[in-house]
PDB file of N, CA and C in Angstrom:
ATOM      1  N   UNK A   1       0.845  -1.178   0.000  1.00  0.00           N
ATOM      2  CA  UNK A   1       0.000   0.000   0.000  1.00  0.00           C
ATOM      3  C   UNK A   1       0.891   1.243   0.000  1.00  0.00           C
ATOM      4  N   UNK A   2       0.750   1.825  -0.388  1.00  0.00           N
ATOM      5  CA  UNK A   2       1.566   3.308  -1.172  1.00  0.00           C
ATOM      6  C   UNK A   2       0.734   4.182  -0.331  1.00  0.00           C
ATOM      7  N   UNK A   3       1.447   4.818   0.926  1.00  0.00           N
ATOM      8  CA  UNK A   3       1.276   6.177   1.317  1.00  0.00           C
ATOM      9  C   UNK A   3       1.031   7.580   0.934  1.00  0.00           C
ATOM     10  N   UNK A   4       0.473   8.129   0.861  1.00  0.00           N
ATOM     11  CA  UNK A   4       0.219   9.358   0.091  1.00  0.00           C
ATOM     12  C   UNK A   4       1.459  10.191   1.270  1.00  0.00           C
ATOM     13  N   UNK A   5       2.556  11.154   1.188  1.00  0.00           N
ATOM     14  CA  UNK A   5       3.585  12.000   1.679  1.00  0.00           C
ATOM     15  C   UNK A   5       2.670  13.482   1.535  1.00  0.00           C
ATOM     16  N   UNK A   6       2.152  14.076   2.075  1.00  0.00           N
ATOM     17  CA  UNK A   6       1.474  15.726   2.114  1.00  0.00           C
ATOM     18  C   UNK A   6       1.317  15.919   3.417  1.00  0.00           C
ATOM     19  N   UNK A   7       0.452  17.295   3.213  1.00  0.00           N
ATOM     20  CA  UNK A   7      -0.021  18.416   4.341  1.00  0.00           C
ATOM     21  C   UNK A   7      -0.632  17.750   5.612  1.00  0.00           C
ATOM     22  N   UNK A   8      -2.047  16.666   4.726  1.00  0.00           N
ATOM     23  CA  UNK A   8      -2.862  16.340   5.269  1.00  0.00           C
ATOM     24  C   UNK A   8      -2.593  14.809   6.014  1.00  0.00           C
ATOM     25  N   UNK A   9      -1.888  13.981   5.704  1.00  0.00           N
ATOM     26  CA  UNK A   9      -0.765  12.792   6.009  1.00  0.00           C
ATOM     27  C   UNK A   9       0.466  12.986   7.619  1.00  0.00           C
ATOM     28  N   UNK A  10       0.657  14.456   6.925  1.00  0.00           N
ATOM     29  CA  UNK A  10       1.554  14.937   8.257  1.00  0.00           C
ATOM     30  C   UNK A  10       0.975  15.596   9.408  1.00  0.00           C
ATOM     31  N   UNK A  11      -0.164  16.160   8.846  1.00  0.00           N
ATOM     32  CA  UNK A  11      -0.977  16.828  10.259  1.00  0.00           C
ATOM     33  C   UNK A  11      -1.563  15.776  11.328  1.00  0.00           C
ATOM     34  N   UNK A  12      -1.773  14.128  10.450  1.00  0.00           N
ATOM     35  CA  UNK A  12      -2.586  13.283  11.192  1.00  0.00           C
ATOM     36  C   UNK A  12      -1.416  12.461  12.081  1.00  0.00           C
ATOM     37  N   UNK A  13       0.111  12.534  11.761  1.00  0.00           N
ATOM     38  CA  UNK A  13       0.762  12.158  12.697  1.00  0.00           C
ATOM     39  C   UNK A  13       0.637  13.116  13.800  1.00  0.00           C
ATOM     40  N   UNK A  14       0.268  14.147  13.739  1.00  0.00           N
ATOM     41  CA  UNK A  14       0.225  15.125  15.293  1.00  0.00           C
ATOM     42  C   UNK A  14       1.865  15.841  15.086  1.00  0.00           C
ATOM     43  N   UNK A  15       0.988  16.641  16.520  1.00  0.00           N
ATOM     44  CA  UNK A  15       2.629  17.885  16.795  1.00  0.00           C
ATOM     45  C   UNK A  15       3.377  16.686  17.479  1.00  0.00           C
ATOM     46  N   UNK A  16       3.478  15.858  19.009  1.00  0.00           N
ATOM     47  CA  UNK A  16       4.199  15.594  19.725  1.00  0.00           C
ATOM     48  C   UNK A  16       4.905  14.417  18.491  1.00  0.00           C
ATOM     49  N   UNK A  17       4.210  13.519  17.630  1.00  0.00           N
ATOM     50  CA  UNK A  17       4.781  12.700  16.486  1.00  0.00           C
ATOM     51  C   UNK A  17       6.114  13.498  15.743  1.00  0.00           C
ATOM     52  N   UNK A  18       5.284  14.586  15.171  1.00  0.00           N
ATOM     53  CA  UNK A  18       6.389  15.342  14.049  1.00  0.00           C
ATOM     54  C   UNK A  18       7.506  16.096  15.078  1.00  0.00           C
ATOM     55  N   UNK A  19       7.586  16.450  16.252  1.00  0.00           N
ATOM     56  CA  UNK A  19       8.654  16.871  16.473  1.00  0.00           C
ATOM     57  C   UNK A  19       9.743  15.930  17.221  1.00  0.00           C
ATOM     58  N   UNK A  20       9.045  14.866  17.599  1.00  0.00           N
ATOM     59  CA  UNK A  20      10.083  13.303  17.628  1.00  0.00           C
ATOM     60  C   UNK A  20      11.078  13.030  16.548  1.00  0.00           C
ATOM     61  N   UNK A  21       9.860  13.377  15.123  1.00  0.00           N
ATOM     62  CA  UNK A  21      10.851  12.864  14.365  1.00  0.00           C
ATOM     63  C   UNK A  21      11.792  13.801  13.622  1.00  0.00           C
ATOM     64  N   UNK A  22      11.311  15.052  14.015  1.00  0.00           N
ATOM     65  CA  UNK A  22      11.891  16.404  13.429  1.00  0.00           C
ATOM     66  C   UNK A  22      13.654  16.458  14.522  1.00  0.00           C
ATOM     67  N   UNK A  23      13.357  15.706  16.001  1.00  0.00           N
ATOM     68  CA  UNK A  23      14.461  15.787  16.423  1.00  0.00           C
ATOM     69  C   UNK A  23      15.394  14.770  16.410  1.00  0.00           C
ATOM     70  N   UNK A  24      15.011  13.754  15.952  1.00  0.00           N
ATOM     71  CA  UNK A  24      15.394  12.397  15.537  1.00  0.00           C
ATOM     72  C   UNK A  24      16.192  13.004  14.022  1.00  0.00           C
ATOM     73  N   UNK A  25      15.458  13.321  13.360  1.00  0.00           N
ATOM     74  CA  UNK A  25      16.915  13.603  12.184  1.00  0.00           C
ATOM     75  C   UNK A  25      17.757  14.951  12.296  1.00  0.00           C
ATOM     76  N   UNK A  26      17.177  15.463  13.028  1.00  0.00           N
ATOM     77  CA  UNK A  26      17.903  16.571  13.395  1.00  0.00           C
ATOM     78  C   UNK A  26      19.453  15.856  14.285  1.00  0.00           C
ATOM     79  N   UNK A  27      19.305  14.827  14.617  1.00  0.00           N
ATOM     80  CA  UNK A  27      20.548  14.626  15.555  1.00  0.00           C
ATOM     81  C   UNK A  27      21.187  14.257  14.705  1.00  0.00           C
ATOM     82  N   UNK A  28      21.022  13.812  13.358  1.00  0.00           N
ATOM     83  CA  UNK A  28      21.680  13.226  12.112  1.00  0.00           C
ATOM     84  C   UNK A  28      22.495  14.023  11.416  1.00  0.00           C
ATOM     85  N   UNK A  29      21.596  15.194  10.984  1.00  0.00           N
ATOM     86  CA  UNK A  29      21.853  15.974   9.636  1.00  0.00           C
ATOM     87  C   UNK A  29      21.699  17.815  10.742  1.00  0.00           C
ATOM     88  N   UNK A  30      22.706  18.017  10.270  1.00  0.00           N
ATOM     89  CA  UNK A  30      23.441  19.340  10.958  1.00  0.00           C
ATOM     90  C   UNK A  30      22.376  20.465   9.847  1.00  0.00           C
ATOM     91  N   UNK A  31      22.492  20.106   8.904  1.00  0.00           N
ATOM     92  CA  UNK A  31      21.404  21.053   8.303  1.00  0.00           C
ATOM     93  C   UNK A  31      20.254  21.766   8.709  1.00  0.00           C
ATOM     94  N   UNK A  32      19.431  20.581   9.001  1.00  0.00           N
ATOM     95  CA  UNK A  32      18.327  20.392   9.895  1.00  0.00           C
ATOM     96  C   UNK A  32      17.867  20.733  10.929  1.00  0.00           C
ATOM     97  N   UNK A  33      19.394  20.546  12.000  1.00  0.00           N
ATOM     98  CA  UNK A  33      19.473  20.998  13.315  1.00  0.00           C
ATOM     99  C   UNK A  33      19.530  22.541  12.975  1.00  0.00           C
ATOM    100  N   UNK A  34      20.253  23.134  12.145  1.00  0.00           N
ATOM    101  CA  UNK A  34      20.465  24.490  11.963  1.00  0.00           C
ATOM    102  C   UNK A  34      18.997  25.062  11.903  1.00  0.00           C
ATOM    103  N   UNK A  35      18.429  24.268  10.661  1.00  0.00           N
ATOM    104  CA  UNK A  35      16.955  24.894  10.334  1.00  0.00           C
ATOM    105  C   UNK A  35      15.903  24.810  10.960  1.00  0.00           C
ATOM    106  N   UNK A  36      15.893  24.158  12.132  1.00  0.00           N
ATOM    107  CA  UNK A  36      15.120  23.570  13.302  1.00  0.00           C
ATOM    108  C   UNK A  36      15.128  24.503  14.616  1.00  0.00           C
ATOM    109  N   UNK A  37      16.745  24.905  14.367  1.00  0.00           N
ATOM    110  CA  UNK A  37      17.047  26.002  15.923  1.00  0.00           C
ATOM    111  C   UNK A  37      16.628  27.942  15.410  1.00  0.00           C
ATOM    112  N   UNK A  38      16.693  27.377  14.082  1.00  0.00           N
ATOM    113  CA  UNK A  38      16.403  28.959  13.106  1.00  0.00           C
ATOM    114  C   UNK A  38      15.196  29.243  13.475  1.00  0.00           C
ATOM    115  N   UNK A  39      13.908  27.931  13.556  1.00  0.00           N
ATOM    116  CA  UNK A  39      12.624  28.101  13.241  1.00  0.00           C
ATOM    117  C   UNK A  39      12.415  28.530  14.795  1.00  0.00           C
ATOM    118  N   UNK A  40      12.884  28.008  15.616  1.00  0.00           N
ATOM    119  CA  UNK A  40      12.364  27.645  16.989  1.00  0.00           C
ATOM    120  C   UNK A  40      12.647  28.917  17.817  1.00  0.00           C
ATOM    121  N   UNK A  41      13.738  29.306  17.165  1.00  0.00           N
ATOM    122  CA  UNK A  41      14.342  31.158  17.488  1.00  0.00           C
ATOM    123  C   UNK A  41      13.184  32.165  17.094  1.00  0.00           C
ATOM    124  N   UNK A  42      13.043  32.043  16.021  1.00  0.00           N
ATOM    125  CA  UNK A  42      12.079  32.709  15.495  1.00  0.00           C
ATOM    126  C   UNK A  42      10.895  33.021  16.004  1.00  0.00           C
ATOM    127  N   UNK A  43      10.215  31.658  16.163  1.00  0.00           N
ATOM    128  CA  UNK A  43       8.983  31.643  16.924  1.00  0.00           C
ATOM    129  C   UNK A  43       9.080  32.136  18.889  1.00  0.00           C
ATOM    130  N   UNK A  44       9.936  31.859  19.236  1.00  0.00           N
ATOM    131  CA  UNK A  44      10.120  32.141  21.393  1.00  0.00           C
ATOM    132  C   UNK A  44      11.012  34.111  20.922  1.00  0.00           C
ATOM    133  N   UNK A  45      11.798  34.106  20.173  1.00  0.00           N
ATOM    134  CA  UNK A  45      12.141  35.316  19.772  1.00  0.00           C
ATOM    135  C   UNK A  45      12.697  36.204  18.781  1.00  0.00           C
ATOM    136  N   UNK A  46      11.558  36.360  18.105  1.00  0.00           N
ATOM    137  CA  UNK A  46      12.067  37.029  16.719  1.00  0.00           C
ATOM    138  C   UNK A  46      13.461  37.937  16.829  1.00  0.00           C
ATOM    139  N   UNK A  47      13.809  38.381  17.452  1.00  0.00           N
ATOM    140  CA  UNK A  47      15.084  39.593  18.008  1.00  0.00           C
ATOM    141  C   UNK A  47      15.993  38.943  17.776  1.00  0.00           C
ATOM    142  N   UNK A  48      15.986  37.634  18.350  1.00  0.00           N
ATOM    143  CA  UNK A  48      17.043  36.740  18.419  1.00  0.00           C
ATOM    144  C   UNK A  48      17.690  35.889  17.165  1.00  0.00           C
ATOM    145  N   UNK A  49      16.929  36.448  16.071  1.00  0.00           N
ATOM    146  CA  UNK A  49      17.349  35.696  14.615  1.00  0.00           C
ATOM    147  C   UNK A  49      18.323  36.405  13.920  1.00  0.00           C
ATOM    148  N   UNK A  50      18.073  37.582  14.065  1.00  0.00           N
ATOM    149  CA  UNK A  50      19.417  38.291  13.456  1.00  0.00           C
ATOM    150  C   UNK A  50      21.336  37.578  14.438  1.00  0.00           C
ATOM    151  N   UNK A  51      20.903  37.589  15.434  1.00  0.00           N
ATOM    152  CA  UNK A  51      22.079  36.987  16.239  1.00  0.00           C
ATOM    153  C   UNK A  51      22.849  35.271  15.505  1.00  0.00           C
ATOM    154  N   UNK A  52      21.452  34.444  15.526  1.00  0.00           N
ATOM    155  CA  UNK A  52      21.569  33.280  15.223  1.00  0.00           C
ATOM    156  C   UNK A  52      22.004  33.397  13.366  1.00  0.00           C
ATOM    157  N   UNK A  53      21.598  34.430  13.003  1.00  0.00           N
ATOM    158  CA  UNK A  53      22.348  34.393  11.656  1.00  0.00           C
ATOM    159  C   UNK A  53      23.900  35.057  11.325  1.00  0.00           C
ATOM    160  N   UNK A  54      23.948  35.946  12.238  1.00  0.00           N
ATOM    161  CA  UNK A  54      25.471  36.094  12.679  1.00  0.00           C
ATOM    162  C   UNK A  54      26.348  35.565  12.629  1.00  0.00           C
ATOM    163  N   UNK A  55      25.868  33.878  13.492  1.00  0.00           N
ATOM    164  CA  UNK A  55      26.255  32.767  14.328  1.00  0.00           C
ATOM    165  C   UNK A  55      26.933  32.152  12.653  1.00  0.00           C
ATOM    166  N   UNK A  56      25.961  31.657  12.122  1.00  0.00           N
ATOM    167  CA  UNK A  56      25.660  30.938  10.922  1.00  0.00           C
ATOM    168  C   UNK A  56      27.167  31.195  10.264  1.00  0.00           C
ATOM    169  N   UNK A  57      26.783  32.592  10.000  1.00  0.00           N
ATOM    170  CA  UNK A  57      27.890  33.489   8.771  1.00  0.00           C
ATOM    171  C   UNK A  57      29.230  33.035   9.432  1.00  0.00           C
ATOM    172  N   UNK A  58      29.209  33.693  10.765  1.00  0.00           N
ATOM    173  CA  UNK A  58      30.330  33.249  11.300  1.00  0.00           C
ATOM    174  C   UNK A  58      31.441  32.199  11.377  1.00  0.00           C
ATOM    175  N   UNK A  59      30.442  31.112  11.336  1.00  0.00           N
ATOM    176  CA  UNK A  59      30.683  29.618  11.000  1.00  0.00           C
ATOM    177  C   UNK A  59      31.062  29.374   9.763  1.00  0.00           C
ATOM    178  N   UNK A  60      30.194  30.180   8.856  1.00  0.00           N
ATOM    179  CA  UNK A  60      30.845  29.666   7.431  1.00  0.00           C
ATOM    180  C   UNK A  60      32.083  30.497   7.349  1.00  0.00           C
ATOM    181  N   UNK A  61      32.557  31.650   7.423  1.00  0.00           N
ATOM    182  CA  UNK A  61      33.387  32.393   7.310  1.00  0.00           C
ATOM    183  C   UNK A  61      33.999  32.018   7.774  1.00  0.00           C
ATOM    184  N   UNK A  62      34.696  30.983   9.034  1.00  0.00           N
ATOM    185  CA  UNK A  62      35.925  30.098   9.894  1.00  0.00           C
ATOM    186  C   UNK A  62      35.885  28.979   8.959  1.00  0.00           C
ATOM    187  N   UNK A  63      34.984  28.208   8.018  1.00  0.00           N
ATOM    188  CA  UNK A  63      35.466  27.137   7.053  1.00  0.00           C
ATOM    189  C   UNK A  63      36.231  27.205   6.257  1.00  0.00           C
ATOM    190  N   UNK A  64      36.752  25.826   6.570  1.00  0.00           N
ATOM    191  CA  UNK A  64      37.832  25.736   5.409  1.00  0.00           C
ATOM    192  C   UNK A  64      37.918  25.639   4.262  1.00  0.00           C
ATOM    193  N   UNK A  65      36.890  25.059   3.524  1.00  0.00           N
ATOM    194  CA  UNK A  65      36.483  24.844   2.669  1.00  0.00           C
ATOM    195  C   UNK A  65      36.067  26.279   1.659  1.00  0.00           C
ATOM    196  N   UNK A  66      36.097  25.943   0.335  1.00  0.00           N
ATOM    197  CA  UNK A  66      35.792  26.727  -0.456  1.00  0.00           C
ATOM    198  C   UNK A  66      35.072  25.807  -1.657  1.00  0.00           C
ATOM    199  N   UNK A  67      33.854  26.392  -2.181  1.00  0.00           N
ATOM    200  CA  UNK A  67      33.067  26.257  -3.061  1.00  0.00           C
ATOM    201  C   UNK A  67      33.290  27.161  -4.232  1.00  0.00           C
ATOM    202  N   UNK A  68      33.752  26.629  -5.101  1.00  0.00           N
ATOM    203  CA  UNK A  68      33.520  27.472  -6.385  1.00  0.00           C
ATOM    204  C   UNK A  68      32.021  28.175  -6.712  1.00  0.00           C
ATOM    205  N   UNK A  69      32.314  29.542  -7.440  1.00  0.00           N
ATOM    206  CA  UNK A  69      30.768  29.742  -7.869  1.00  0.00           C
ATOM    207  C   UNK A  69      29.890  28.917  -8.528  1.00  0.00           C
ATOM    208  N   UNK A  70      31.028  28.449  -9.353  1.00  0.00           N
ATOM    209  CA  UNK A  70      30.102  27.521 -10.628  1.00  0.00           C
ATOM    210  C   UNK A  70      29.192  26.494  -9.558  1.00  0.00           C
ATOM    211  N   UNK A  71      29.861  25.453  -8.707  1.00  0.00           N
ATOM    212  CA  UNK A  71      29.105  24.778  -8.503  1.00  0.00           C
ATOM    213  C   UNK A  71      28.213  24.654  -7.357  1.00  0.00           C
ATOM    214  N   UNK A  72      28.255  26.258  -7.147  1.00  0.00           N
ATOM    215  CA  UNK A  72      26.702  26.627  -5.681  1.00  0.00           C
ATOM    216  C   UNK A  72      25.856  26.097  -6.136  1.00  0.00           C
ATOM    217  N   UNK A  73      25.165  26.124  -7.359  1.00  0.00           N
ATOM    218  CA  UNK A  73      23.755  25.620  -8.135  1.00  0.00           C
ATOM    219  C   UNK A  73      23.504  24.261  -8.063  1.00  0.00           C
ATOM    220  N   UNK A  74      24.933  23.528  -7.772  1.00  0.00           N
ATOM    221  CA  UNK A  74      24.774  21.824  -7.469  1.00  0.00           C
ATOM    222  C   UNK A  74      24.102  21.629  -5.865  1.00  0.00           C
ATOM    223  N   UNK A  75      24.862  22.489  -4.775  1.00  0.00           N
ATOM    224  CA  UNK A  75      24.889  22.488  -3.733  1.00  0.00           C
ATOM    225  C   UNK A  75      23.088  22.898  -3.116  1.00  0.00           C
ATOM    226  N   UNK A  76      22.515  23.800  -3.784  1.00  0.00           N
ATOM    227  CA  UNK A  76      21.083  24.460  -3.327  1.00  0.00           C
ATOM    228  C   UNK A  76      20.332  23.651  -4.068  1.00  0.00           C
ATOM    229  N   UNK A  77      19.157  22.941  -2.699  1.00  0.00           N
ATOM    230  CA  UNK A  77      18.283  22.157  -3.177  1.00  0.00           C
ATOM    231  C   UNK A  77      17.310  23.025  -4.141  1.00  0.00           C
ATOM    232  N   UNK A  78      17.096  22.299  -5.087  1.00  0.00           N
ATOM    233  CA  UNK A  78      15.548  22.861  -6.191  1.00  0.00           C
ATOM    234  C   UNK A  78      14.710  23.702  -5.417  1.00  0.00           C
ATOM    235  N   UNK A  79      14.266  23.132  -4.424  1.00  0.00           N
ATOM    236  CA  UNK A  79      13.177  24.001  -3.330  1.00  0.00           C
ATOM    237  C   UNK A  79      13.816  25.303  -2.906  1.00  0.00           C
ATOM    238  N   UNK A  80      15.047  25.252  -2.826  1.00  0.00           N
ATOM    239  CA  UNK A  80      15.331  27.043  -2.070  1.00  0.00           C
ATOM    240  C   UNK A  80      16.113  27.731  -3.250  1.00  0.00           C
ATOM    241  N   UNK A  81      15.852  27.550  -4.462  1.00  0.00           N
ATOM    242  CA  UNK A  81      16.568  28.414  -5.343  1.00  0.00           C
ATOM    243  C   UNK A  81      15.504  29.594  -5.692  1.00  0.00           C
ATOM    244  N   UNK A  82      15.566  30.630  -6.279  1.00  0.00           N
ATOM    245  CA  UNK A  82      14.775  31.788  -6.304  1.00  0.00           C
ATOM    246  C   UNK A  82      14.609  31.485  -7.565  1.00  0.00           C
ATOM    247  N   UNK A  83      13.209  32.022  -8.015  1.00  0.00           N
ATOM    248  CA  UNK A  83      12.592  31.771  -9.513  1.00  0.00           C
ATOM    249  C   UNK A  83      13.552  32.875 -10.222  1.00  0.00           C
ATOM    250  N   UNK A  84      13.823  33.861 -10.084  1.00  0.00           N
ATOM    251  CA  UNK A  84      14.884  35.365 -10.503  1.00  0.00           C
ATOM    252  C   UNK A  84      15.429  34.943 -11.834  1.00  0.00           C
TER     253      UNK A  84
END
């Protein structure tokens, strides 16, 4: 039987369900955790997001790593690229 994945699928697992599993991969994928502590800032204190993006920059700006321009467009999922 083939699950339908949407809005209405995820609302019927509930809040205390989805944030089990929202912290369950969050302990996985650092991404997640980022975009999870972004949201959660946001919502207890909007003030506090400019700080936490500070944080962010900060972090990337101490990496070692370097990304060419060319291949940012590999790196950004389909979903967060700007229609522009």
């Amino acid at each position: 039987m083939m699950v339908q994945f949407g809005d209405h699928a995820c609302e019927a697992l509930g809040a205390k369900r989805l944030a089990e599993l929202l912290i369950g991969i969050a302990e996985y994928d650092a991404a997640a955790k980022r975009r999870l502590r972004l949201e959660l800032t946001a919502r207890a204190a909007p003030e506090s997001v400019a700080a936490e993006a500070r944080k962010r920059l900060g972090q990337i700006a101490r990496a070692p790593s370097f990304v060419d321009w060319r291949k940012v467009r590999d790196l950004v999922p389909l979903s967060e690229r700007s229609a522009a």
